[in-house]
Protein backbone atom coordinates (compact mmCIF):
# COMPACT_ATOMS: atom_id res chain seq x y z
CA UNK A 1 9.60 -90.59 -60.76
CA UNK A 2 9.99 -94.30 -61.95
CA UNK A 3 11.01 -94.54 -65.37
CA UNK A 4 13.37 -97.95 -64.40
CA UNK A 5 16.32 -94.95 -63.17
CA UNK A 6 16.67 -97.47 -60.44
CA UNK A 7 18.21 -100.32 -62.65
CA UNK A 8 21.15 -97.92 -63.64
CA UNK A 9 24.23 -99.14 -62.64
CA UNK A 10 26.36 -96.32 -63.63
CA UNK A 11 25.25 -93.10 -64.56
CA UNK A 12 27.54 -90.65 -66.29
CA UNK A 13 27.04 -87.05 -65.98
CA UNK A 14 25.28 -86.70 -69.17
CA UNK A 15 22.33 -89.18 -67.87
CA UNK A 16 22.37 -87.30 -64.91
CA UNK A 17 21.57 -84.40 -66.46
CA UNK A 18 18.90 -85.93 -68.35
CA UNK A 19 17.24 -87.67 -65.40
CA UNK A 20 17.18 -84.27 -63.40
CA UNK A 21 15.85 -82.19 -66.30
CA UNK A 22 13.19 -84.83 -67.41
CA UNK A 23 12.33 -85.58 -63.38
CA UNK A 24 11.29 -81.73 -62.72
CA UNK A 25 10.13 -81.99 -59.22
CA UNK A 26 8.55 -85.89 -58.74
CA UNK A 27 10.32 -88.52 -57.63
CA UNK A 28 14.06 -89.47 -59.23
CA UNK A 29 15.10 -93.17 -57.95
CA UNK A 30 18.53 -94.25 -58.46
CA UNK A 31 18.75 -96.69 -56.37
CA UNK A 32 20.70 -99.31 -58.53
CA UNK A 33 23.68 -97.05 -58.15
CA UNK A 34 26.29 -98.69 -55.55
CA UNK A 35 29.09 -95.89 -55.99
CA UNK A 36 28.85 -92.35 -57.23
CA UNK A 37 31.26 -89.94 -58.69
CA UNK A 38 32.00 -86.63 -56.88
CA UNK A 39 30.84 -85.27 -60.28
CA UNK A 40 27.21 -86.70 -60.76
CA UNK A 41 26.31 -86.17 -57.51
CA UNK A 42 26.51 -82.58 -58.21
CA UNK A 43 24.53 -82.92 -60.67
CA UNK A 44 21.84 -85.10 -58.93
CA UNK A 45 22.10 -82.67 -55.96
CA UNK A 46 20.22 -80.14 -58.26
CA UNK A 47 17.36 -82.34 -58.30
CA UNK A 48 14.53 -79.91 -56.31
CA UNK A 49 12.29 -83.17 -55.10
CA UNK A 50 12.88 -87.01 -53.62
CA UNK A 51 15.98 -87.99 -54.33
CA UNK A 52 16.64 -91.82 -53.52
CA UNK A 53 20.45 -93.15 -53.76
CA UNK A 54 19.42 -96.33 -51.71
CA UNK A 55 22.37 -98.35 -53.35
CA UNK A 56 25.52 -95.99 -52.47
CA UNK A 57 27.70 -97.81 -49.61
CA UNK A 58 29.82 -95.51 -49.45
CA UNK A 59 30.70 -91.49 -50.29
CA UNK A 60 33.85 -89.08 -50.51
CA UNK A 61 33.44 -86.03 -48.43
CA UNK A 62 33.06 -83.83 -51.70
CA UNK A 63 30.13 -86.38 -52.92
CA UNK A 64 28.09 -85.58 -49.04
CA UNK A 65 29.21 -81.69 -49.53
CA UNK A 66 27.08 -81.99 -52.72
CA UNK A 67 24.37 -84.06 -51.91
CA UNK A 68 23.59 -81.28 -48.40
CA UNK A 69 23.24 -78.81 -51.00
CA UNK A 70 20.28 -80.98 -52.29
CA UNK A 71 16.45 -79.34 -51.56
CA UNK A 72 13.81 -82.30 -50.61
CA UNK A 73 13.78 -85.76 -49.55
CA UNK A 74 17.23 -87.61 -49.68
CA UNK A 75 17.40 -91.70 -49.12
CA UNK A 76 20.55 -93.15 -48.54
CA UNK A 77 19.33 -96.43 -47.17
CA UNK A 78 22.20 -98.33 -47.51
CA UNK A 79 25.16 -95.84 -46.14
CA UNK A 80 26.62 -97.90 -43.50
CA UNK A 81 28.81 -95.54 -42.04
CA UNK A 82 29.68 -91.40 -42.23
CA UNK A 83 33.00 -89.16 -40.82
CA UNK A 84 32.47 -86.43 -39.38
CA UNK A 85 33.16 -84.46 -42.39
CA UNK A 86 30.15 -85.98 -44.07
CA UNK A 87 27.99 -85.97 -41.07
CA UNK A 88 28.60 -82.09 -41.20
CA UNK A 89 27.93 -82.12 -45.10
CA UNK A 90 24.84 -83.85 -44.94
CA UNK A 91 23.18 -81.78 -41.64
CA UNK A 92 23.27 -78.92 -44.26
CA UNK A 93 20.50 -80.90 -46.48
CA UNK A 94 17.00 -79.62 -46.60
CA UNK A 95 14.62 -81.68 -46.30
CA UNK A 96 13.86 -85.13 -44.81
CA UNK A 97 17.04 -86.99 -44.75
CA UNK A 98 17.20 -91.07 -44.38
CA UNK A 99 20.38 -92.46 -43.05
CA UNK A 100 18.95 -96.36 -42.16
CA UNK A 101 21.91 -97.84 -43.03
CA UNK A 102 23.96 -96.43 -40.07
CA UNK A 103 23.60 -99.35 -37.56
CA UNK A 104 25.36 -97.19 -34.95
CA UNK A 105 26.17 -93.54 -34.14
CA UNK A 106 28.78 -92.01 -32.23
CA UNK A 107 28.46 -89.10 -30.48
CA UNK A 108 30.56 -86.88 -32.79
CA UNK A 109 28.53 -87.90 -35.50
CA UNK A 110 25.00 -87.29 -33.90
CA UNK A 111 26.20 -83.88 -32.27
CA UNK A 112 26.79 -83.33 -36.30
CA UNK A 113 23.25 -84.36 -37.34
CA UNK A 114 21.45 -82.98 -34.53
CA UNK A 115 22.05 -79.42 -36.68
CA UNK A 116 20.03 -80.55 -39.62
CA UNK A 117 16.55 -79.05 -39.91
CA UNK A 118 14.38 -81.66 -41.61
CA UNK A 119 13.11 -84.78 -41.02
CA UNK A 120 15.75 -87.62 -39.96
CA UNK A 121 15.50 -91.12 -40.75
CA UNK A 122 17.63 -93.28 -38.26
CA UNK A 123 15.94 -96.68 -38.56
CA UNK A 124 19.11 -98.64 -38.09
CA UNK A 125 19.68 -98.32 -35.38
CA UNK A 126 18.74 -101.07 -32.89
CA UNK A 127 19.67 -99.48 -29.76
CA UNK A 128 20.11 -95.80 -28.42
CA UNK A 129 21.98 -94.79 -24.79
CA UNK A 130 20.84 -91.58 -22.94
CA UNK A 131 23.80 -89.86 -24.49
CA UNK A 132 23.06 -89.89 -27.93
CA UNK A 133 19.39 -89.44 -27.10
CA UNK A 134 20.26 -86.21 -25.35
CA UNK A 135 22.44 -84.79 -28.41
CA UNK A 136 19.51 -85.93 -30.76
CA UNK A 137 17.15 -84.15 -28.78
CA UNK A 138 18.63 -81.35 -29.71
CA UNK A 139 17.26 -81.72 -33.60
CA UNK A 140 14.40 -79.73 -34.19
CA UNK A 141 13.21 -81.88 -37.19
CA UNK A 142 10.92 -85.01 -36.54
CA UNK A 143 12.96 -88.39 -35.46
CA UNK A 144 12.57 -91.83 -37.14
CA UNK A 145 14.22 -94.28 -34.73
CA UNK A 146 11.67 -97.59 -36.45
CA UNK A 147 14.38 -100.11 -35.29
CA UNK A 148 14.06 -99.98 -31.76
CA UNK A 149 12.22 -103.03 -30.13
CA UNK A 150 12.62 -101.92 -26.69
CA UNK A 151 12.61 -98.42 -25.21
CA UNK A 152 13.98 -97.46 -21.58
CA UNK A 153 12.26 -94.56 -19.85
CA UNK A 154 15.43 -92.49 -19.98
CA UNK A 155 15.77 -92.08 -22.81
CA UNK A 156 12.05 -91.88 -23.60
CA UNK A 157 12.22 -88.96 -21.03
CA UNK A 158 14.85 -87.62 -23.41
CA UNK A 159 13.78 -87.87 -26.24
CA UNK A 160 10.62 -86.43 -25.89
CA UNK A 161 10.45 -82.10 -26.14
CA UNK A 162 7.85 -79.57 -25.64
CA UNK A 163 8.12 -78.52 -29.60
CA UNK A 164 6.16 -79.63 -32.11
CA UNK A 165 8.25 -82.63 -34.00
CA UNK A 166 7.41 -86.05 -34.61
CA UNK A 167 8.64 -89.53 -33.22
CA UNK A 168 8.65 -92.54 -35.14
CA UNK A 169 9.02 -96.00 -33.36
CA UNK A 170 7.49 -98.58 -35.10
CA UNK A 171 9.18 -101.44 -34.34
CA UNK A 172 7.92 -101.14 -30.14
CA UNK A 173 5.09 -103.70 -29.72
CA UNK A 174 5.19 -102.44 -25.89
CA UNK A 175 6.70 -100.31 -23.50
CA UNK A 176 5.99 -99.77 -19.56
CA UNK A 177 3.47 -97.16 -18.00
CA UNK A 178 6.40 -95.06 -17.01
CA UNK A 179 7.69 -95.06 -20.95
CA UNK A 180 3.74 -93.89 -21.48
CA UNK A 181 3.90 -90.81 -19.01
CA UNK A 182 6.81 -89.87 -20.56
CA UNK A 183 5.15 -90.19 -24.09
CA UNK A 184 2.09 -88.45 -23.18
CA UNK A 185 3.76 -84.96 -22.43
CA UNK A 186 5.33 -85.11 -26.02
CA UNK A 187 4.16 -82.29 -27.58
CA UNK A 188 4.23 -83.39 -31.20
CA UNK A 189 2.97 -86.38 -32.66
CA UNK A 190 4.06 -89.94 -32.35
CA UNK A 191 4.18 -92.89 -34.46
CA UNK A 192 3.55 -96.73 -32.92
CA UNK A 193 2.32 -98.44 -35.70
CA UNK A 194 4.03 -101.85 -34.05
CA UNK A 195 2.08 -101.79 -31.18
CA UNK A 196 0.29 -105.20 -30.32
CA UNK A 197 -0.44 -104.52 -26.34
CA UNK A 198 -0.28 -102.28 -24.09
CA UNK A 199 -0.97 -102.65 -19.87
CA UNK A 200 -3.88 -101.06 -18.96
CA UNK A 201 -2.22 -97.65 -17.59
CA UNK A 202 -0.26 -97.03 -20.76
CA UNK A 203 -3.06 -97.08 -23.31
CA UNK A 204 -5.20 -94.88 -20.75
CA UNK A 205 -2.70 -92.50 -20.88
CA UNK A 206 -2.14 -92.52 -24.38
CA UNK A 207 -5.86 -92.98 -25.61
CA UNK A 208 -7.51 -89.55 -26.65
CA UNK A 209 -4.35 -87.10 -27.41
CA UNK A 210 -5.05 -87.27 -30.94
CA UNK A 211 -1.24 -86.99 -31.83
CA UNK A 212 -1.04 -91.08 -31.85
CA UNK A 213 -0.02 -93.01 -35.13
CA UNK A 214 -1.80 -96.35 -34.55
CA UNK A 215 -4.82 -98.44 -35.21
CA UNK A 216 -4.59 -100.16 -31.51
CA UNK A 217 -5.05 -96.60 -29.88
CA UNK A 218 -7.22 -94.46 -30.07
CA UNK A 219 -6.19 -91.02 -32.33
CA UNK A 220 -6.79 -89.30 -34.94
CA UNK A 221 -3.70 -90.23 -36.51
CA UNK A 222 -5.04 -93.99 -37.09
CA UNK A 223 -6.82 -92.60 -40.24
CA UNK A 224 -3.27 -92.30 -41.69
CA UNK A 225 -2.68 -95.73 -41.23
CA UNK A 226 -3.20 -98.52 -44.48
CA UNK A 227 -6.02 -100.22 -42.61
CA UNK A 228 -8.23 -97.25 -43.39
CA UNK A 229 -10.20 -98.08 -45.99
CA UNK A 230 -12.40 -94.97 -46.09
CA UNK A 231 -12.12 -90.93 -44.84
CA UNK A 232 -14.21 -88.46 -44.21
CA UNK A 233 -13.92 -84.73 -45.06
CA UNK A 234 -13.22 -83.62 -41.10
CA UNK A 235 -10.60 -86.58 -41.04
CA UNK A 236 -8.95 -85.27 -43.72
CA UNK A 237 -8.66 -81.96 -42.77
CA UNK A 238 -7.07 -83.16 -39.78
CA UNK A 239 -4.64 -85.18 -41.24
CA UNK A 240 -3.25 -82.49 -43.79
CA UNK A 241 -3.35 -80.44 -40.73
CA UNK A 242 -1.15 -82.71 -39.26
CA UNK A 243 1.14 -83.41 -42.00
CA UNK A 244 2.93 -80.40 -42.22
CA UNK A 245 6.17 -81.76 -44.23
CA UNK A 246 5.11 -81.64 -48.13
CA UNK A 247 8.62 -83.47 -48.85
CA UNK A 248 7.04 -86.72 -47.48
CA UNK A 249 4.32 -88.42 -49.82
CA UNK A 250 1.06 -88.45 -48.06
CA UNK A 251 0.13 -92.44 -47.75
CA UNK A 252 -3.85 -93.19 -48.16
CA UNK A 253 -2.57 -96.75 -49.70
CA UNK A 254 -5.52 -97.99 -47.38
CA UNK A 255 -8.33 -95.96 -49.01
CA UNK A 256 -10.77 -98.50 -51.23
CA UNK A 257 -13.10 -95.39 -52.10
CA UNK A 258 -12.74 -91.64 -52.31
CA UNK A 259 -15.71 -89.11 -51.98
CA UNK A 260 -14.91 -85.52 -54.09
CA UNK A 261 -15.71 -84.14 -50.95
CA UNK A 262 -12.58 -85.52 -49.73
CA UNK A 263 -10.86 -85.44 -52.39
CA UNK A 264 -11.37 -81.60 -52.26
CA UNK A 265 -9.80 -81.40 -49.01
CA UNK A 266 -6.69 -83.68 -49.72
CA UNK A 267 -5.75 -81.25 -52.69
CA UNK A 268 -4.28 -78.95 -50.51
CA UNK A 269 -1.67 -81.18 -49.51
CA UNK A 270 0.87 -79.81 -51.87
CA UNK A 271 3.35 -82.74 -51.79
CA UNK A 272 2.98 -86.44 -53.67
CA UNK A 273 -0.27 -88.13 -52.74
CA UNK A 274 -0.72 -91.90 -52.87
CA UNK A 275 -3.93 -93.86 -53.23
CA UNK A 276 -2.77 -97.06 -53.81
CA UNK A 277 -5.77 -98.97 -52.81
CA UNK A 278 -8.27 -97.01 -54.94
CA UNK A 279 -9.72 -99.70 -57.74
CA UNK A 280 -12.06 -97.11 -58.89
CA UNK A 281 -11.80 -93.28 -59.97
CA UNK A 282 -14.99 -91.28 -60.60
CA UNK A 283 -15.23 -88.79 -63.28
CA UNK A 284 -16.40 -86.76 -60.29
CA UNK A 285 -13.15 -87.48 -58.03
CA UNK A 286 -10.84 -86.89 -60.90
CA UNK A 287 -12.46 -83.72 -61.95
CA UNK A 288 -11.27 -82.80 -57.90
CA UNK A 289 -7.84 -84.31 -58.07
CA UNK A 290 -6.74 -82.87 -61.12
CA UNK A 291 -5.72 -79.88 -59.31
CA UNK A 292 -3.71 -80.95 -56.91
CA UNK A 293 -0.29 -79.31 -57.74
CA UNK A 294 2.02 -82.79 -56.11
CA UNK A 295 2.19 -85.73 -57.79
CA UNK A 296 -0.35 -88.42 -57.96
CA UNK A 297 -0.14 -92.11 -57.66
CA UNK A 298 -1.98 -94.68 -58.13
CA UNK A 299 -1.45 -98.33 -58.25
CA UNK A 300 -4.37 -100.65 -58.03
CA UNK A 301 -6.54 -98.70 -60.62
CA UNK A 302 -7.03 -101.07 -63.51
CA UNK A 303 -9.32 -99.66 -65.46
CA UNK A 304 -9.97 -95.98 -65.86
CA UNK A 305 -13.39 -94.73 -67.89
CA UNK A 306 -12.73 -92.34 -70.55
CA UNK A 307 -14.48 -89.25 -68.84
CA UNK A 308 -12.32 -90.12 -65.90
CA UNK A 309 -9.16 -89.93 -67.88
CA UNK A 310 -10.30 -86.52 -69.56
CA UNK A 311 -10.72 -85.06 -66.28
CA UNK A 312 -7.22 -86.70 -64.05
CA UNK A 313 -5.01 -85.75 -67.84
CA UNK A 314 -5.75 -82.10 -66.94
CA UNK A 315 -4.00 -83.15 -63.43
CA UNK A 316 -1.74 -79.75 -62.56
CA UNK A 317 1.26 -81.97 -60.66
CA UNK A 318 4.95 -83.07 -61.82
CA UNK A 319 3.77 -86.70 -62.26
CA UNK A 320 1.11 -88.96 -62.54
CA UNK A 321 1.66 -92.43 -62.14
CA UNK A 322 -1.31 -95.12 -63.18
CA UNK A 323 1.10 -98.14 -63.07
CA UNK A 324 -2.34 -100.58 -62.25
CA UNK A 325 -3.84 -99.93 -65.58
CA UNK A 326 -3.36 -103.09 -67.53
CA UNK A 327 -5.50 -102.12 -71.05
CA UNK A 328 -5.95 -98.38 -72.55
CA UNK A 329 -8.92 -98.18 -74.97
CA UNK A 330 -7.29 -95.94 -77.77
CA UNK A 331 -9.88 -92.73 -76.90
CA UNK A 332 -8.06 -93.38 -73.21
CA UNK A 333 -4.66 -92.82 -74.23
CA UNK A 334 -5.56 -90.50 -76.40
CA UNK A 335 -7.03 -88.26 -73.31
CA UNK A 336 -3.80 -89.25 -71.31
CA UNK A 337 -1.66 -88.37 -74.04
CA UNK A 338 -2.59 -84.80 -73.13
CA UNK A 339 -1.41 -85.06 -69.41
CA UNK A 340 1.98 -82.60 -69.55
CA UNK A 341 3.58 -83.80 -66.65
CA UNK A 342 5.63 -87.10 -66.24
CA UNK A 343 2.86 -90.24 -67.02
CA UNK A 344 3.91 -93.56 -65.72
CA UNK A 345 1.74 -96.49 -67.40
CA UNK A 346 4.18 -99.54 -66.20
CA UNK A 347 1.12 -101.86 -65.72
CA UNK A 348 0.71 -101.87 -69.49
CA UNK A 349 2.12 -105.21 -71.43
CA UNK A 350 1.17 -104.44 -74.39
CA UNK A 351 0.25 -101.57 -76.63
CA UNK A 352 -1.99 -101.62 -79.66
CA UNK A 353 -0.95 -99.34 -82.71
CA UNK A 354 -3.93 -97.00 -82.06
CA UNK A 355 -2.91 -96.54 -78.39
CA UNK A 356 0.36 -95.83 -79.02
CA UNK A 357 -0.58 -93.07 -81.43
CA UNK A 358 -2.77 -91.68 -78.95
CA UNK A 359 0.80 -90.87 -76.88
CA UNK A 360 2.70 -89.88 -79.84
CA UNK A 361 1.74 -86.16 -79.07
CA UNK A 362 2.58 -86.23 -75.01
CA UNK A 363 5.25 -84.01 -74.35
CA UNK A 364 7.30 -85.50 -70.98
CA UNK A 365 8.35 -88.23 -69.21
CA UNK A 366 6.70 -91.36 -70.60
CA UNK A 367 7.23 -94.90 -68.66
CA UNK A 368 5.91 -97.81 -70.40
CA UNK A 369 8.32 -100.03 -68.63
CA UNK A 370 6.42 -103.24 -68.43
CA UNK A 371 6.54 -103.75 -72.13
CA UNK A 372 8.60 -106.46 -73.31
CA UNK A 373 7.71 -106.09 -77.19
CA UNK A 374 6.64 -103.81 -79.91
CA UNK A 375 5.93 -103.84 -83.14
CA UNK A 376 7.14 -101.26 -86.26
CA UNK A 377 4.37 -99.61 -86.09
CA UNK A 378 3.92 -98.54 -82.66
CA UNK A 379 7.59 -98.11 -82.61
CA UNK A 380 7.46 -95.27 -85.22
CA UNK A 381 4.49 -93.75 -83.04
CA UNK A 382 6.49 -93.33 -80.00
CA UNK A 383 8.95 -92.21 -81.94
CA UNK A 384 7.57 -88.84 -82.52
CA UNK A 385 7.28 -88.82 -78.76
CA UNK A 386 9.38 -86.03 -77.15
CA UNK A 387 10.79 -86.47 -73.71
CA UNK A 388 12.01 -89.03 -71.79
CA UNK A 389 10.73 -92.39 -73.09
CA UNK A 390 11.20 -95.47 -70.55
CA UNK A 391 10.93 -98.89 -72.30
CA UNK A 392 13.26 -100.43 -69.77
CA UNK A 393 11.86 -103.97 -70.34
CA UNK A 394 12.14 -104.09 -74.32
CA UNK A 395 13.86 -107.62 -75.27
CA UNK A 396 14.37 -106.97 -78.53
CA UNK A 397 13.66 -104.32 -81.62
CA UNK A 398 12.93 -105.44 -85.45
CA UNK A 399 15.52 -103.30 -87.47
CA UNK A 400 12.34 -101.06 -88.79
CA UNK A 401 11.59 -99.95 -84.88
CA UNK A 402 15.00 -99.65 -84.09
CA UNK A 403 15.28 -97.53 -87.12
CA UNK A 404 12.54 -95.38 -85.84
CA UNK A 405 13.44 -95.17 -82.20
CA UNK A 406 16.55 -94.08 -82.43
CA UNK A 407 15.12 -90.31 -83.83
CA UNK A 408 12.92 -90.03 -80.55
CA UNK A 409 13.96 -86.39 -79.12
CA UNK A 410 14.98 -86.99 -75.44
CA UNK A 411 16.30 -89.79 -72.93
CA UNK A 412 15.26 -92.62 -74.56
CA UNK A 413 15.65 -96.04 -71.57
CA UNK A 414 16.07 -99.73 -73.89
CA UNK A 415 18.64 -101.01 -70.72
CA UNK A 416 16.96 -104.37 -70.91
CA UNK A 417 17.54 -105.02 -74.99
CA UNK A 418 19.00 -108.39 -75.58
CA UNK A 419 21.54 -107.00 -78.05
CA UNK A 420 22.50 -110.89 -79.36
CA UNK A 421 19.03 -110.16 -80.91
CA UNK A 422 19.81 -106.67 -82.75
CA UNK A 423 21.60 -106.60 -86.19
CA UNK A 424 25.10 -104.76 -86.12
CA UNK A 425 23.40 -101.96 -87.84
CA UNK A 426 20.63 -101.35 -85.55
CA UNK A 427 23.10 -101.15 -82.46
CA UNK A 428 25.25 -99.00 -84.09
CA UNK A 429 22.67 -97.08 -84.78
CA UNK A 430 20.84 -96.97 -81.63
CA UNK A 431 24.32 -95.79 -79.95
CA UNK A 432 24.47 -93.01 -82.37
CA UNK A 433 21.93 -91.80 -80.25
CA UNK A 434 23.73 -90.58 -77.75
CA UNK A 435 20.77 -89.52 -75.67
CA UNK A 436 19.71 -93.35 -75.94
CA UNK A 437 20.54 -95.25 -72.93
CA UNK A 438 21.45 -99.49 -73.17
CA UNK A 439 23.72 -102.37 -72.55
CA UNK A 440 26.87 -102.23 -72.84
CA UNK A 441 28.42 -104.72 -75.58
């Protein structure tokens, strides 16, 4: 989920709460956090979806023993280093787990994380002996290693296993034939989105095994990639074959056009789904994608025709996020306004009082965090909004709206309120609110 959680800078354990309760199973993003307390991270821990903390430097060995209790994907970009205590902690998490801050690894510390089951995201590091390859061959979860720029064929040899797992390195633009042959008895899949050239041998080698994340080789897997622009029903059904992990968002930010018959096959992926390049949605398409039981996203849709929006508000998922819609025609909203999962609508910068009655009856997580201003009116229709309400941009209130806002039922987000602009009454009566989240004085 969005809803501008990532500008918090502290979160109590009330908020906490709030954001896991309100987040169901989408996406939560904390990421403005740099420390956390042993306490909320119990609480975040709870959270059953992606869980991004890409701000924490640092954590006590109680706050890892919580967070590898946490179900689904967990980002902690920006943890530079881990004991062994924590290393053991976090091995315990379930799901994919994204450790890209750690610049190096010891052995202690990757015989600890070789035990974890999911996913594991190591793209920090810049180098990688036989050693530590060996111990992290020993993780049965797929490998991202994206910050290697050079690979020797020892540890290529290594690293590769006859189980099904995947191997991300990204950041290769070439390796020898040798590192090739030992690539091409991997038995999983493998991601070289960086490649620029390979000699003749290698590509030969790897051309054809239809386990090969790149648009320079030949492979199934290039449809995955953001230069493709369109997919085809068989494609598809590959690809979801191939994506087994429903914890990781399925990317199609390439797609410019989506067929239902496609659409019906890319339902059954049952994690988030992203089309950020579509510019158009069919009523047809939507009338497919609304039952997809992930979340949806999508980001350069700017306009969306009213039987469209009739069809994608009955969407069954956690979320849906429309964040490139710039104007809602009130019978719009009003058919969005029935969506009853989380609706992010950050695109919007302004709302007309008709619109925002059409979301006065939407019960969940409303973002409208592009907004900078409101007037009374549309202020007392969000009002009667119930759930959390994210107006994270909101400069400043008249006392009439703030007078209104501050009986919304739920998490109400006004974080970016100049409060040199409020009256003493209307921020004393906005923190009465306790469920109402802004500046400190």
């Amino acid at each position: 989920m969005t809803f501008n959680s990532i500008a918090l800078k502290i979160c109590s354990v009330t908020q906490a709460q709030t954001l896991v309760a309100e987040s169901q199973h989408g996406w939560l993003d904390v990421s403005g956090l740099e420390s956390i307390d042993d306490a909320v991270a119990e609480v975040l821990a709870t959270h059953e979806g992606e869980l991004a903390l890409n701000g924490i430097v640092q954590l006590t060995d109680k706050a890892a023993e919580y967070l590898g209790r946490h179900s689904g994907s967990l980002y902690l970009k920006k943890l530079s280093s881990i004991n062994e205590s924590q290393a053991f902690s976090l091995a315990k998490h379930q799901g994919y787990l994204v450790l890209s801050g750690l610049l190096t690894l010891s052995d202690s510390i990757a015989h600890k994380l070789a035990f974890h089951e999911g996913g594991l995201g190591l793209d920090g590091l810049s180098t990688i002996n036989r050693t530590t390859a060996e111990i992290l061959s020993r993780h049965e979860g797929g490998i991202s290693l994206n910050g290697l720029t050079s690979l020797s064929v020892d540890v290529a040899q290594t690293l590769v296993t006859q189980t099904y797992r995947e191997l991300s390195f990204n950041m290769l633009e070439t390796f020898s034939d040798d590192v090739a042959i030992a690539f091409s008895t991997h038995q999983g899949l493998l991601s070289l989105e960086g490649i620029k050239h390979l000699p003749g041998k290698a590509k030969e080698l790897l051309e054809g095994l239809g386990k090969i994340s790149n648009p320079n080789i030949r492979g199934v897997w290039e449809v995955e990639s953001d230069k493709c622009i369109e997919l085809s029903p068989e494609d598809a059904q590959l690809l979801i074959s191939r994506h087994i992990d429903t914890k990781v968002p399925l990317q199609l930010e390439g797609l410019i056009t989506l067929s239902p018959e496609t659409a019906q096959v890319i339902i059954n992926f049952t994690g988030e789904i992203i089309l950020g390049g579509l510019t158009s949605l069919s009523p047809e398409t939507a009338a497919v994608l609304k039952e997809s039981i992930g979340s949806l996203s999508f980001a350069s849709l700017e306009t969306l025709s009213l039987a469209a929006a009739l069809a994608i508000a009955k969407h069954k998922g956690p979320s849906l996020k429309l964040n490139g819609l710039l104007t809602l025609p009130p019978e719009v909203a009003g058919a969005l306004g029935d969506h009853e999962g989380e609706l992010n609508l950050d695109g919007i910068h302004s709302l007309t009082d008709k619109v925002a009655a059409g979301f006065a009856k939407h019960k969940g997580g409303l973002s409208f965090g592009g907004l900078t201003s409101m007037s009374d009116t549309t202020a007392e229709a969000l009002s009667h909004h119930i759930g959390m309400l994210d107006l994270a941009s909101i400069r400043t209130l008249s006392d009439k709206a703030t007078k209104s806002l501050s009986k919304h039922e739920g998490w109400l987000y006004l974080r970016g309120l100049d409060l040199s602009t409020l009256s003493e009454s209307a921020i004393e009566l906005l923190r009465n609110n306790t469920d109402i989240s802004m500046p400190d004085a």
